[in-house]
PDB file of N, CA and C in Angstrom:
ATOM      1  N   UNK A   1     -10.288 -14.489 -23.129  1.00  0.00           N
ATOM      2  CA  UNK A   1      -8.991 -14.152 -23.690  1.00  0.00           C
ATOM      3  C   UNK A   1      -8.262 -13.110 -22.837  1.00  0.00           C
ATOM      4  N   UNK A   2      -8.996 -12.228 -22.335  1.00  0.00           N
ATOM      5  CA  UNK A   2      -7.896 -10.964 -21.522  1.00  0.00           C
ATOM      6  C   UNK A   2      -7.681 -11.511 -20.143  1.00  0.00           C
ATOM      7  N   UNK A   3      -8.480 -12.829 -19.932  1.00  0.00           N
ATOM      8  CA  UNK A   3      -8.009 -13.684 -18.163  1.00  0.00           C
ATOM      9  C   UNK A   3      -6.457 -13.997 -18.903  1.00  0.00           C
ATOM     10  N   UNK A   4      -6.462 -14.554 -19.781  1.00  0.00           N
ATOM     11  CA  UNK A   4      -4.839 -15.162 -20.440  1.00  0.00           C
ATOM     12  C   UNK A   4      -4.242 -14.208 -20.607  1.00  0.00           C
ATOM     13  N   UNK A   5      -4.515 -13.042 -21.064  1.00  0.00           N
ATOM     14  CA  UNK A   5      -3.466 -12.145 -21.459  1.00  0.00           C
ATOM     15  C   UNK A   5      -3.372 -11.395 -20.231  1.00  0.00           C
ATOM     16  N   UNK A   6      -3.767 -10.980 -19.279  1.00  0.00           N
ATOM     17  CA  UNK A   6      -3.662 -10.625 -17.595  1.00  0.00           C
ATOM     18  C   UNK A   6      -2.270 -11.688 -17.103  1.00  0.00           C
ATOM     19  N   UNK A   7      -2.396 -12.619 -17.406  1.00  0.00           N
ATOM     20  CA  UNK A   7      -1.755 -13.488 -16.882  1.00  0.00           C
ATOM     21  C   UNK A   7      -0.735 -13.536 -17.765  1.00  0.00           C
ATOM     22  N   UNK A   8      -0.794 -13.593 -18.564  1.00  0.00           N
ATOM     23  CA  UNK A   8       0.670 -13.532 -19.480  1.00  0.00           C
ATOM     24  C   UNK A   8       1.382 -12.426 -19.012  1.00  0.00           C
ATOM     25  N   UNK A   9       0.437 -10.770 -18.826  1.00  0.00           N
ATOM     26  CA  UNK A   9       1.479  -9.674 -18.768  1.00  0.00           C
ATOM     27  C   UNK A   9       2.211  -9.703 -17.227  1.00  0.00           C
ATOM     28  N   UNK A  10       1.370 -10.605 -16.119  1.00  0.00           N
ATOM     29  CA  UNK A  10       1.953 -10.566 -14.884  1.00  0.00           C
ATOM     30  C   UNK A  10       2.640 -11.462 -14.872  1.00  0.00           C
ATOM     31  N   UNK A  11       3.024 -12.826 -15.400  1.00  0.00           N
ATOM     32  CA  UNK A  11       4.038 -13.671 -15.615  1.00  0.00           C
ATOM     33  C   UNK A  11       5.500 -12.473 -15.877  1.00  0.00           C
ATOM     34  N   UNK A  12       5.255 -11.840 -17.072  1.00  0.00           N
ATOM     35  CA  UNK A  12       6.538 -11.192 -17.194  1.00  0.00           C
ATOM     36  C   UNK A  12       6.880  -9.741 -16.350  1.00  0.00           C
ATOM     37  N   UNK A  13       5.928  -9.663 -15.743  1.00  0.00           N
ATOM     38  CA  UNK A  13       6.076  -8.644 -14.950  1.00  0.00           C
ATOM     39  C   UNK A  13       6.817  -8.957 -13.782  1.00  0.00           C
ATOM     40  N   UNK A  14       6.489 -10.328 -13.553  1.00  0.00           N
ATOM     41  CA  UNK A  14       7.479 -11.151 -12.342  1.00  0.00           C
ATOM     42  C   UNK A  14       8.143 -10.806 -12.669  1.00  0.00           C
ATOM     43  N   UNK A  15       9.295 -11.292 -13.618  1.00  0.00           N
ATOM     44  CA  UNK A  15      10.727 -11.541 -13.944  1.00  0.00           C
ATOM     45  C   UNK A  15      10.941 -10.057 -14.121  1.00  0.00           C
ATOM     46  N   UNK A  16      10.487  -9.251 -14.152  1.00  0.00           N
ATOM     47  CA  UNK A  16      10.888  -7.698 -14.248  1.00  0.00           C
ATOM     48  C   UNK A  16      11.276  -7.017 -12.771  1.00  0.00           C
ATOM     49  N   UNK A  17      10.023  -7.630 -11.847  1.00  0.00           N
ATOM     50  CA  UNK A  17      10.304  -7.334 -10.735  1.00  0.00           C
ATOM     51  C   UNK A  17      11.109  -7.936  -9.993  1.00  0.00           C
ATOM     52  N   UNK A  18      11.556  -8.932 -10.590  1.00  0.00           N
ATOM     53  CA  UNK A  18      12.913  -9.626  -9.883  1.00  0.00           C
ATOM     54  C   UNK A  18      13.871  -8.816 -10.066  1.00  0.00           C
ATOM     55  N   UNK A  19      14.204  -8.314 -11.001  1.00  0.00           N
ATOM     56  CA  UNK A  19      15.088  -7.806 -11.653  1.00  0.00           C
ATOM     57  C   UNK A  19      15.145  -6.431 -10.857  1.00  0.00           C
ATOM     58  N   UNK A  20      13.977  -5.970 -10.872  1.00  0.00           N
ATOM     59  CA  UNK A  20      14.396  -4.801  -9.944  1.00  0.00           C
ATOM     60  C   UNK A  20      14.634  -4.954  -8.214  1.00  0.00           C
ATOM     61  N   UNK A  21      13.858  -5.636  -7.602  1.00  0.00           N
ATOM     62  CA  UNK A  21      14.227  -6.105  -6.317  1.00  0.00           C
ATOM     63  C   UNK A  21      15.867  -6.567  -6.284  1.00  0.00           C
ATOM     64  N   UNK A  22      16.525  -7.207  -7.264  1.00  0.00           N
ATOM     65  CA  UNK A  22      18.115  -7.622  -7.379  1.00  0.00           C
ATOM     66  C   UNK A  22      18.635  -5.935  -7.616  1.00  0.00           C
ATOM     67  N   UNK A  23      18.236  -5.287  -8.349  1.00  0.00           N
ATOM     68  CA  UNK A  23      19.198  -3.838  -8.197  1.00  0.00           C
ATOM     69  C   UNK A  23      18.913  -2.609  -6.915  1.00  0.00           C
ATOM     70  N   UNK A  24      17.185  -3.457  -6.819  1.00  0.00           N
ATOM     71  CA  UNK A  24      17.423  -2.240  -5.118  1.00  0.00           C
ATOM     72  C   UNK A  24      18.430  -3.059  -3.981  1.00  0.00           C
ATOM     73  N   UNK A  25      18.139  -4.243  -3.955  1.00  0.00           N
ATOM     74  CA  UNK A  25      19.346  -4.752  -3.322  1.00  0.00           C
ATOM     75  C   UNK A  25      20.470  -4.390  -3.007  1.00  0.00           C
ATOM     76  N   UNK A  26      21.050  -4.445  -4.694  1.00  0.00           N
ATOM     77  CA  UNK A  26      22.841  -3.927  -5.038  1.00  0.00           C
ATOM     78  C   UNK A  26      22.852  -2.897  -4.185  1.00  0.00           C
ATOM     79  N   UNK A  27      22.124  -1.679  -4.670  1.00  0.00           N
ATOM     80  CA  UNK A  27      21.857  -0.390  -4.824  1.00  0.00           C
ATOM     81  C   UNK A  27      21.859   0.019  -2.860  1.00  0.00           C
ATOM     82  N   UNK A  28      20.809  -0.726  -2.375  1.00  0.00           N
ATOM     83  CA  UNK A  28      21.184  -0.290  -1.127  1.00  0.00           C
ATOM     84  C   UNK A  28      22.745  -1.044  -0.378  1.00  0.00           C
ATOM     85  N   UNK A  29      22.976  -1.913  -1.210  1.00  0.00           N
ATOM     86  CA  UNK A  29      24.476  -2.575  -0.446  1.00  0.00           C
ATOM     87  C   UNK A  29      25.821  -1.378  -0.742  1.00  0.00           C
ATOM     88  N   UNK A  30      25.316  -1.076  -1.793  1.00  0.00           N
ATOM     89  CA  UNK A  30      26.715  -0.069  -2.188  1.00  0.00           C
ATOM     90  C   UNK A  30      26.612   0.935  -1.047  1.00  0.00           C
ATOM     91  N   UNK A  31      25.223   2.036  -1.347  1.00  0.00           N
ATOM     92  CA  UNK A  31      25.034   3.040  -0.529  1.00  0.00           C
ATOM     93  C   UNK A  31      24.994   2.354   0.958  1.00  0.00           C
ATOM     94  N   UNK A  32      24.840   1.519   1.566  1.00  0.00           N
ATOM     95  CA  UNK A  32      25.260   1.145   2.726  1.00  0.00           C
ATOM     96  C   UNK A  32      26.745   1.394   2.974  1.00  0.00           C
ATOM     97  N   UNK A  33      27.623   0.725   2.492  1.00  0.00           N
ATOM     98  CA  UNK A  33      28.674   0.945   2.788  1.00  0.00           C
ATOM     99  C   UNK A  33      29.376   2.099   2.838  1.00  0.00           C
ATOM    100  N   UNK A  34      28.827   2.974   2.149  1.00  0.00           N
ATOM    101  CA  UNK A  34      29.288   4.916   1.739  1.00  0.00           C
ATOM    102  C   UNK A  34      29.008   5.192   2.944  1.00  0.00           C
ATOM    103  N   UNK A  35      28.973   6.624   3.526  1.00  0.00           N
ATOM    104  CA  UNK A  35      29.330   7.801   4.443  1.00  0.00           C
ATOM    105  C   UNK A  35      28.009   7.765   4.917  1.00  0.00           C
ATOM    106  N   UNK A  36      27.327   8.575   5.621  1.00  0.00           N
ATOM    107  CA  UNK A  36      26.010   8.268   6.572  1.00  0.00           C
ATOM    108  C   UNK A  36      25.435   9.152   5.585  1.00  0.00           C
ATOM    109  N   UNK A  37      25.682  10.388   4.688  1.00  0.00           N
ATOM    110  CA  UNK A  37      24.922  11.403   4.589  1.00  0.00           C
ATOM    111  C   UNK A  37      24.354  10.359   3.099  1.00  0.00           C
ATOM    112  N   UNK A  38      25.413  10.237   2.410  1.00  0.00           N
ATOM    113  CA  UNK A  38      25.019   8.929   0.851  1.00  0.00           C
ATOM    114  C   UNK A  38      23.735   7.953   1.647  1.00  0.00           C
ATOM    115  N   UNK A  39      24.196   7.118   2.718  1.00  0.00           N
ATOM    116  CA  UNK A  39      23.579   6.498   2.627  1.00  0.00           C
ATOM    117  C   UNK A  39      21.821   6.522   2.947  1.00  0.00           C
ATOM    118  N   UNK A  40      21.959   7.680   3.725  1.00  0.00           N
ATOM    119  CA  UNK A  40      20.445   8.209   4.260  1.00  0.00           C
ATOM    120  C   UNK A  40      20.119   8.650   3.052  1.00  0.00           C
ATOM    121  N   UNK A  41      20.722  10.252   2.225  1.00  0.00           N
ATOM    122  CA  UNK A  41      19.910  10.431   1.228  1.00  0.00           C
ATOM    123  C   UNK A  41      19.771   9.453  -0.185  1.00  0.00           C
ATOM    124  N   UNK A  42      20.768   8.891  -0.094  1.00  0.00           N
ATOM    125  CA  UNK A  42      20.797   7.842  -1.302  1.00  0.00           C
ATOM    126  C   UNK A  42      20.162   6.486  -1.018  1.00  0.00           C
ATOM    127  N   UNK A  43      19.446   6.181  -0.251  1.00  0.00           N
ATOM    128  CA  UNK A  43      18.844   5.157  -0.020  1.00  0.00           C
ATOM    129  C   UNK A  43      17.148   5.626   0.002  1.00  0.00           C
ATOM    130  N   UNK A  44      17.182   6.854   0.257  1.00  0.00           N
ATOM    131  CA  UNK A  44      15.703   7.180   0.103  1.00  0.00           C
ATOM    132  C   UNK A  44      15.147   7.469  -1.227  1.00  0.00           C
ATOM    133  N   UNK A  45      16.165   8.008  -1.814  1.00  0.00           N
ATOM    134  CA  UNK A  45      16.064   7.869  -3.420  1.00  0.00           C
ATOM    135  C   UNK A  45      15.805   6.637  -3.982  1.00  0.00           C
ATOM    136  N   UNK A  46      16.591   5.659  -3.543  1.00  0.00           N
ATOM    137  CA  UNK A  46      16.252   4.241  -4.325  1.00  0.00           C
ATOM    138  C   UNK A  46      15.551   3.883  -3.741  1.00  0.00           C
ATOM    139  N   UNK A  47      14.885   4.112  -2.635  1.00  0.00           N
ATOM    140  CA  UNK A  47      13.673   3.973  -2.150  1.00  0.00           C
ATOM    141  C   UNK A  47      12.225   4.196  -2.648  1.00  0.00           C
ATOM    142  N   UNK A  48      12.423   5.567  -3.188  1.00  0.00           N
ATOM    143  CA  UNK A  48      11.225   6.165  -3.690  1.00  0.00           C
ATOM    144  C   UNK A  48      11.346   5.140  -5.695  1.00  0.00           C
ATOM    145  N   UNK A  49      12.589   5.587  -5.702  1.00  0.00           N
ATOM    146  CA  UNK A  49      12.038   4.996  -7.164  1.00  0.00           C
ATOM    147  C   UNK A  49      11.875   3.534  -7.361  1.00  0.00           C
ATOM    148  N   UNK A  50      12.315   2.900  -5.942  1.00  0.00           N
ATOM    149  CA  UNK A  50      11.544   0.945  -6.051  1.00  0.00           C
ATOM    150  C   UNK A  50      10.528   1.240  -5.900  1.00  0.00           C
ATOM    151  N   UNK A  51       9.524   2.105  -4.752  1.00  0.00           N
ATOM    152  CA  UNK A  51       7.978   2.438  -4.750  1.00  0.00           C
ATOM    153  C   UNK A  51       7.618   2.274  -6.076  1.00  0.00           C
ATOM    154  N   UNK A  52       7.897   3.636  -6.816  1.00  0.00           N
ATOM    155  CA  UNK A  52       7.533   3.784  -8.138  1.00  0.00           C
ATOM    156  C   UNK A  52       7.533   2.678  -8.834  1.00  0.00           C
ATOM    157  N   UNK A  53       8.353   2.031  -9.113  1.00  0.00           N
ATOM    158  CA  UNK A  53       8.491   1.039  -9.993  1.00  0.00           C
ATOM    159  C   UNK A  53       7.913  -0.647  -9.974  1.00  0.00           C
ATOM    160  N   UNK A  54       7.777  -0.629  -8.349  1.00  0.00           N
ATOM    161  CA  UNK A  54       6.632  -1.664  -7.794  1.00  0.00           C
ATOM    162  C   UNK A  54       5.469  -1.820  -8.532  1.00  0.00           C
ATOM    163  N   UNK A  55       4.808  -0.360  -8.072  1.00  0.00           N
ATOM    164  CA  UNK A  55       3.541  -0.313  -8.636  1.00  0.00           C
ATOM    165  C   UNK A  55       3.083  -0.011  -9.732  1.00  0.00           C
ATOM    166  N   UNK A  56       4.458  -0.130 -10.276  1.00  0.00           N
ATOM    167  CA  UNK A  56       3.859   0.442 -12.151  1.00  0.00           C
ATOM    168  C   UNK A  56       3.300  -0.751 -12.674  1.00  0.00           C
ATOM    169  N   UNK A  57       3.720  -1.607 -12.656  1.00  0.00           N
ATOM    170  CA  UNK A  57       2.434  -2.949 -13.457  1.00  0.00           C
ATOM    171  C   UNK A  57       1.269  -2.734 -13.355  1.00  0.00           C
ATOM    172  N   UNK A  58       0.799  -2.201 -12.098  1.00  0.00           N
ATOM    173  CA  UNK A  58      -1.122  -1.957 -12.236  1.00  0.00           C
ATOM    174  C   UNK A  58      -1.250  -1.014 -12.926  1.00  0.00           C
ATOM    175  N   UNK A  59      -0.437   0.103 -13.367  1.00  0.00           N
ATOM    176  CA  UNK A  59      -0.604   1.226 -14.287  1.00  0.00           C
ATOM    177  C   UNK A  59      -0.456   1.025 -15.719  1.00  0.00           C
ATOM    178  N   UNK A  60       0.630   0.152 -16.011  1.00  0.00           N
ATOM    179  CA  UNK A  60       0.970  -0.292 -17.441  1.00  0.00           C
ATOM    180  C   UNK A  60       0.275  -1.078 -18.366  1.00  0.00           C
ATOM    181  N   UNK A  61      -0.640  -2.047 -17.230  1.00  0.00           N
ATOM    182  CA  UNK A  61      -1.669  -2.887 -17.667  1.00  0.00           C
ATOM    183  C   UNK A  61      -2.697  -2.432 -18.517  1.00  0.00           C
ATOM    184  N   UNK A  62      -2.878  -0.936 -18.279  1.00  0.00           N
ATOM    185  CA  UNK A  62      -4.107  -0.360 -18.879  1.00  0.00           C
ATOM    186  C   UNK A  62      -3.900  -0.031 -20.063  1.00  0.00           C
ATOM    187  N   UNK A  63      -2.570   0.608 -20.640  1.00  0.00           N
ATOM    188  CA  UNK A  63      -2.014   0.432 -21.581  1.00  0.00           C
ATOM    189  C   UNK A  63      -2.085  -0.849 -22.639  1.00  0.00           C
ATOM    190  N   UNK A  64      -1.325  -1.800 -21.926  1.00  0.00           N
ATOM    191  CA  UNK A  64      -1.200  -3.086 -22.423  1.00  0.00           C
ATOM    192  C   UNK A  64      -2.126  -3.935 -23.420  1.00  0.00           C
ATOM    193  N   UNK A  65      -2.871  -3.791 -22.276  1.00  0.00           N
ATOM    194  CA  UNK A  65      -4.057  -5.344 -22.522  1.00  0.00           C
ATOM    195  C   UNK A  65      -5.416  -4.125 -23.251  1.00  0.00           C
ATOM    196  N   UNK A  66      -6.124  -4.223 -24.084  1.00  0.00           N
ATOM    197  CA  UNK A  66      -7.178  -3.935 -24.557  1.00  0.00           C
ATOM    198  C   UNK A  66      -8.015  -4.037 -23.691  1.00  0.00           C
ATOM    199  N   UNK A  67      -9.100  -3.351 -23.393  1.00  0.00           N
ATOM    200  CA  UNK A  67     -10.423  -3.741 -22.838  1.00  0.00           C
ATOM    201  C   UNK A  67     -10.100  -3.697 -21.387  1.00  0.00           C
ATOM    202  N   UNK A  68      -9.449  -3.312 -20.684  1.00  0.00           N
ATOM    203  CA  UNK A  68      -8.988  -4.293 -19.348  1.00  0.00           C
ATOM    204  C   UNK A  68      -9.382  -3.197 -18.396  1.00  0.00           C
ATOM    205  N   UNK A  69      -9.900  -1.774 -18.741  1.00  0.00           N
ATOM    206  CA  UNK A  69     -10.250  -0.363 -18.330  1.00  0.00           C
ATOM    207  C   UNK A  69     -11.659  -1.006 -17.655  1.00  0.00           C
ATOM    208  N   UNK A  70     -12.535  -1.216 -18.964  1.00  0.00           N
ATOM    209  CA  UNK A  70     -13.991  -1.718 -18.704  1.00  0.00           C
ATOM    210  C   UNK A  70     -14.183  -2.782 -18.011  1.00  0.00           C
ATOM    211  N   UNK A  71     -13.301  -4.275 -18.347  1.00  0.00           N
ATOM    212  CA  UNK A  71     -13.392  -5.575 -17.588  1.00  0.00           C
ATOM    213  C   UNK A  71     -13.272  -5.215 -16.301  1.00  0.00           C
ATOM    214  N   UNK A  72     -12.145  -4.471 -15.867  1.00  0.00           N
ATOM    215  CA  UNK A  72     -11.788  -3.835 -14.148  1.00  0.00           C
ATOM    216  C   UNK A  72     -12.621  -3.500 -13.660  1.00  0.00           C
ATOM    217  N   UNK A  73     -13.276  -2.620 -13.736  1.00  0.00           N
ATOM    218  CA  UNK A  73     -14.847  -1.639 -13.305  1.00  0.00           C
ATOM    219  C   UNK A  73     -15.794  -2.335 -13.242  1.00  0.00           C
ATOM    220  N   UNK A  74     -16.402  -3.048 -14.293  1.00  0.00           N
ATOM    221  CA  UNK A  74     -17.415  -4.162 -14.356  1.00  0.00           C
ATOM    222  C   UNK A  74     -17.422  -5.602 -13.719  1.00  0.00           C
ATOM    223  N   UNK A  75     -16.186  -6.137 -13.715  1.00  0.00           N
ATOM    224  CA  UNK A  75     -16.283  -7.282 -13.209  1.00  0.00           C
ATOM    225  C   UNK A  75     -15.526  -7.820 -11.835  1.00  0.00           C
ATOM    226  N   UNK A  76     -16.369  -7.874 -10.397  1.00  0.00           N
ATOM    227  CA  UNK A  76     -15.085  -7.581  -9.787  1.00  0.00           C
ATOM    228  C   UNK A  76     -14.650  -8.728  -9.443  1.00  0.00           C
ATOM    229  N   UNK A  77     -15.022  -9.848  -9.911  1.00  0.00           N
ATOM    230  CA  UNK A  77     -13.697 -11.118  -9.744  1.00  0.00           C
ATOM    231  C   UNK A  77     -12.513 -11.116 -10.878  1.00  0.00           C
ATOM    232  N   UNK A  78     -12.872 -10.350 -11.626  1.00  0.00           N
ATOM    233  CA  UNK A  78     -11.664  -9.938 -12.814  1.00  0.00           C
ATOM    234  C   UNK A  78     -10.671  -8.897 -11.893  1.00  0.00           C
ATOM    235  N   UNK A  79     -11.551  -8.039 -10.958  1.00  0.00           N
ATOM    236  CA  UNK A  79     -10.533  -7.101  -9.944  1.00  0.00           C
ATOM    237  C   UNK A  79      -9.603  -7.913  -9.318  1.00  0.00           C
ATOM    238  N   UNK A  80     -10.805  -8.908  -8.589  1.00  0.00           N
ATOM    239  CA  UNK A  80     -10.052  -9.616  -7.667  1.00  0.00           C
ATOM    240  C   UNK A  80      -8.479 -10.462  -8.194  1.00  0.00           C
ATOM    241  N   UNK A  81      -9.067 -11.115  -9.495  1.00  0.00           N
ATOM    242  CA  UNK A  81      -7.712 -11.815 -10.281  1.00  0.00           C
ATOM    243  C   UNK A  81      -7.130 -10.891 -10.506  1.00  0.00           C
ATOM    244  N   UNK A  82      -6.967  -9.692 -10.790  1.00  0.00           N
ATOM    245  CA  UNK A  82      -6.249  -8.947 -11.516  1.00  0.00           C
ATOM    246  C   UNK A  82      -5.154  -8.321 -10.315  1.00  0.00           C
ATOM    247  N   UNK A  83      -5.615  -8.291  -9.304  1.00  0.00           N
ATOM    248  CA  UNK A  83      -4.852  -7.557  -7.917  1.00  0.00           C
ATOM    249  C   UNK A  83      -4.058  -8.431  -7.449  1.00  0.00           C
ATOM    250  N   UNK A  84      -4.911 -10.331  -7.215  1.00  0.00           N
ATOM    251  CA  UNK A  84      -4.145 -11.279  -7.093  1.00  0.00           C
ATOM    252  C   UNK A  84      -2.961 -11.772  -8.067  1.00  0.00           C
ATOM    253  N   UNK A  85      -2.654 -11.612  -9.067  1.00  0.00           N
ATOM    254  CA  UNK A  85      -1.732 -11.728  -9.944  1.00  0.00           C
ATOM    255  C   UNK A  85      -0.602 -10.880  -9.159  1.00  0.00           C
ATOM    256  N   UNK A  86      -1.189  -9.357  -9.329  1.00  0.00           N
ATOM    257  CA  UNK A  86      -0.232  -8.390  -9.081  1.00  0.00           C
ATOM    258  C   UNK A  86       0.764  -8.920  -7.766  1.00  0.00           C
ATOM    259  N   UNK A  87      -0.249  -9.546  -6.834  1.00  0.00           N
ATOM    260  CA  UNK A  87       0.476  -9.567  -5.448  1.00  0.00           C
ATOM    261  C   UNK A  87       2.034 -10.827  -5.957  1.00  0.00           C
ATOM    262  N   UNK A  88       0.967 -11.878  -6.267  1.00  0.00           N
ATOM    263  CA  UNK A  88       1.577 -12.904  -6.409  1.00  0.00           C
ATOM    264  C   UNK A  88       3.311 -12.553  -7.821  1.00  0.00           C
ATOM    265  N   UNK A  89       2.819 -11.868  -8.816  1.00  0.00           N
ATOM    266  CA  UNK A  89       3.642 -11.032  -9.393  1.00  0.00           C
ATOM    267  C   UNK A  89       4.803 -11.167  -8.453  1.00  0.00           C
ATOM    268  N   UNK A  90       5.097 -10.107  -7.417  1.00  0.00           N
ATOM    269  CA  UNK A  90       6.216  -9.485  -6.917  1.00  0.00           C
ATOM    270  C   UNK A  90       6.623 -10.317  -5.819  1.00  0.00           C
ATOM    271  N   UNK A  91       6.176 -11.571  -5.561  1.00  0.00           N
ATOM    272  CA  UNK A  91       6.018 -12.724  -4.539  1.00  0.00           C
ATOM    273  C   UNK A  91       7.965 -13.332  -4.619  1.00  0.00           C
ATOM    274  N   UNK A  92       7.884 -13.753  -6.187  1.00  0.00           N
ATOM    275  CA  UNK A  92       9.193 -13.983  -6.144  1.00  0.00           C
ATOM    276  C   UNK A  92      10.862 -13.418  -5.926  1.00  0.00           C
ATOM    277  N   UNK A  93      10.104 -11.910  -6.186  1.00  0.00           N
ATOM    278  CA  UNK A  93      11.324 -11.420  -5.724  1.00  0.00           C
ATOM    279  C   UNK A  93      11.559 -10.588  -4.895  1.00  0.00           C
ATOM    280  N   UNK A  94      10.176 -10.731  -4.070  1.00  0.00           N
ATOM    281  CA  UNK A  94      10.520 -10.089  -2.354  1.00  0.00           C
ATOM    282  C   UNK A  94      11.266 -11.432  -1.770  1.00  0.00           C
ATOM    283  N   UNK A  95      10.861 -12.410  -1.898  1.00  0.00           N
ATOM    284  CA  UNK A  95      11.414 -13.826  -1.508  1.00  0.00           C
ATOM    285  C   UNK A  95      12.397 -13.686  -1.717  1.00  0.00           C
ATOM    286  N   UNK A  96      13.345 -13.308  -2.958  1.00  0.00           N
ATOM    287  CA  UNK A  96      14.784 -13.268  -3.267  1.00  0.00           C
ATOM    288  C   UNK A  96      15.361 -12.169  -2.345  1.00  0.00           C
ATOM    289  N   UNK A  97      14.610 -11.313  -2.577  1.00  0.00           N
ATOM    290  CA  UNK A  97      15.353  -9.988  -1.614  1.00  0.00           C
ATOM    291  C   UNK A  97      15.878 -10.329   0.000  1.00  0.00           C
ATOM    292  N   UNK A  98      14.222 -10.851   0.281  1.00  0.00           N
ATOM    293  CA  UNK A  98      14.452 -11.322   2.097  1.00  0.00           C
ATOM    294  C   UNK A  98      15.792 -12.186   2.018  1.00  0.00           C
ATOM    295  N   UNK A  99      16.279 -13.322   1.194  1.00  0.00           N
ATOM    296  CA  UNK A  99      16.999 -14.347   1.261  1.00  0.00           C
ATOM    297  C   UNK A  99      18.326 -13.876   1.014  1.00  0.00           C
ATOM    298  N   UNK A 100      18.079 -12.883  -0.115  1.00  0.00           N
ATOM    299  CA  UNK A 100      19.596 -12.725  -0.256  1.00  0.00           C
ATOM    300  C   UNK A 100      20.132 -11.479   0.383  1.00  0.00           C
ATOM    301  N   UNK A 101      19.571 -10.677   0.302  1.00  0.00           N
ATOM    302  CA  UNK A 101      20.158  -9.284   0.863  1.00  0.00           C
ATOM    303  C   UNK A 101      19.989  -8.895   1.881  1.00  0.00           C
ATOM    304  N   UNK A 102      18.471  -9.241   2.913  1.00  0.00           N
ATOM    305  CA  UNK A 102      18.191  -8.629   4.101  1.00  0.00           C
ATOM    306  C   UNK A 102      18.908  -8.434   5.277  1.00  0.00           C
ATOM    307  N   UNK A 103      19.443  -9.574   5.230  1.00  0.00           N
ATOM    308  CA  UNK A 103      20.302 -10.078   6.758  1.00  0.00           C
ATOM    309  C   UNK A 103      21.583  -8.811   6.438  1.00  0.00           C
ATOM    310  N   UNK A 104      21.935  -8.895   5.540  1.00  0.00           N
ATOM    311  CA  UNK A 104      23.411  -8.265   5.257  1.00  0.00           C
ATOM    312  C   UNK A 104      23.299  -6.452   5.300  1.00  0.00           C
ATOM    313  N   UNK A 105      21.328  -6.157   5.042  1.00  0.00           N
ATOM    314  CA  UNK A 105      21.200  -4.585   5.290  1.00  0.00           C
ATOM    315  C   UNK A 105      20.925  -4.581   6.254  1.00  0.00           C
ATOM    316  N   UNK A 106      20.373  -5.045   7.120  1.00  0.00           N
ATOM    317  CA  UNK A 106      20.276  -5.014   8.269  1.00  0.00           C
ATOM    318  C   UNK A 106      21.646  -4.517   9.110  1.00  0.00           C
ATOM    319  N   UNK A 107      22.318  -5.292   8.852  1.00  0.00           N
ATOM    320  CA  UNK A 107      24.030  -4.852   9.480  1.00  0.00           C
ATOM    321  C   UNK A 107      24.276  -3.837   8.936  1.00  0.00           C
ATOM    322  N   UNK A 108      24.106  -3.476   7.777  1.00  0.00           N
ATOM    323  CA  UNK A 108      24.056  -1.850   7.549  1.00  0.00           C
ATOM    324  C   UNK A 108      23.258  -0.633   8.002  1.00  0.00           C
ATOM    325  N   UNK A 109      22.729  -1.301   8.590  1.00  0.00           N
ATOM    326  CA  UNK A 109      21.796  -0.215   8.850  1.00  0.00           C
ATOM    327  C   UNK A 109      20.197   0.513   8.497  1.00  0.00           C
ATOM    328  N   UNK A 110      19.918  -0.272   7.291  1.00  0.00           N
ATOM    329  CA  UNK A 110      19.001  -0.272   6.654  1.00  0.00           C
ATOM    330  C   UNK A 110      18.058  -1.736   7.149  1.00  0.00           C
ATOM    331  N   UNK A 111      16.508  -1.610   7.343  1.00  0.00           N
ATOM    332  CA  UNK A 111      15.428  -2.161   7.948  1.00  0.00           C
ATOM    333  C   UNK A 111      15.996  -2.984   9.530  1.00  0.00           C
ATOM    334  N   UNK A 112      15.724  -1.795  10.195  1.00  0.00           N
ATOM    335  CA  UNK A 112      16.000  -2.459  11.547  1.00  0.00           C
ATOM    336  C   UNK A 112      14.891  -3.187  11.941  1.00  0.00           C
ATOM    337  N   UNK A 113      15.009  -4.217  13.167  1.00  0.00           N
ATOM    338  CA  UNK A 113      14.100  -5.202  13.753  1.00  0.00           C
ATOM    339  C   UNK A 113      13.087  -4.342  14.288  1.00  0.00           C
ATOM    340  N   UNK A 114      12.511  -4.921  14.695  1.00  0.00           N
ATOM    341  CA  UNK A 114      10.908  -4.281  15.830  1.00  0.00           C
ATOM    342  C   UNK A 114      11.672  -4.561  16.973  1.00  0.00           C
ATOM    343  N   UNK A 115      11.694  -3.590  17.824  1.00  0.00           N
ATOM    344  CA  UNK A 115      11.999  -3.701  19.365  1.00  0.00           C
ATOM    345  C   UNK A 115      11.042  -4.372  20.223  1.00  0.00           C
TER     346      UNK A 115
END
């Protein structure tokens, strides 16, 4: 039962993290276009709090799901599913991000190429 409910809470954790990958997006398109000092310090800000907010599903989980403290520790193909979800989790909306926004921060200034 907590393999299903793992999977249920990272199903909706997707669509959460879509949701936030679409506002760091916005978020760096606006501050792109602002003054150099906005956009350096205001992009590191929404920087730090997409970090944050990335990785809060592996934190919230413990909360969430019953039992899932002990299953983690004890079982480590339950680790292994449980990390693989996570990845796969945020799969869809780094995909959205690269597609929709990258090319266009890039011209802003934000994630330059590898030389």
């Amino acid at each position: 039962m907590i393999w299903i409910l793992t999977a249920i809470y990272f199903f909706v954790c997707s669509v959460v993290l879509w949701l936030g990958f679409w506002i760091y997006g916005k978020a760096l398109q606006h501050l792109g276009r602002a003054g150099s000092i906005a956009k350096n310090l205001g992009g590191f800000v929404v920087y730090l709090l997409f970090a944050c907010f990335l990785v809060s599903p592996l934190f919230v989980a413990f909360s969430f799901v019953e039992n899932l403290r002990w299953e983690f520790t004890s079982n480590p193909l339950y680790m292994v599913y449980f990390l693989l979800l996570f990845l796969l989790s945020a799969t869809p909306g780094g995909l959205y991000f690269k597609k929709r926004f990258l090319n266009e921060l890039r011209e802003l200034g934000y994630f330059a190429k590898k030389r």
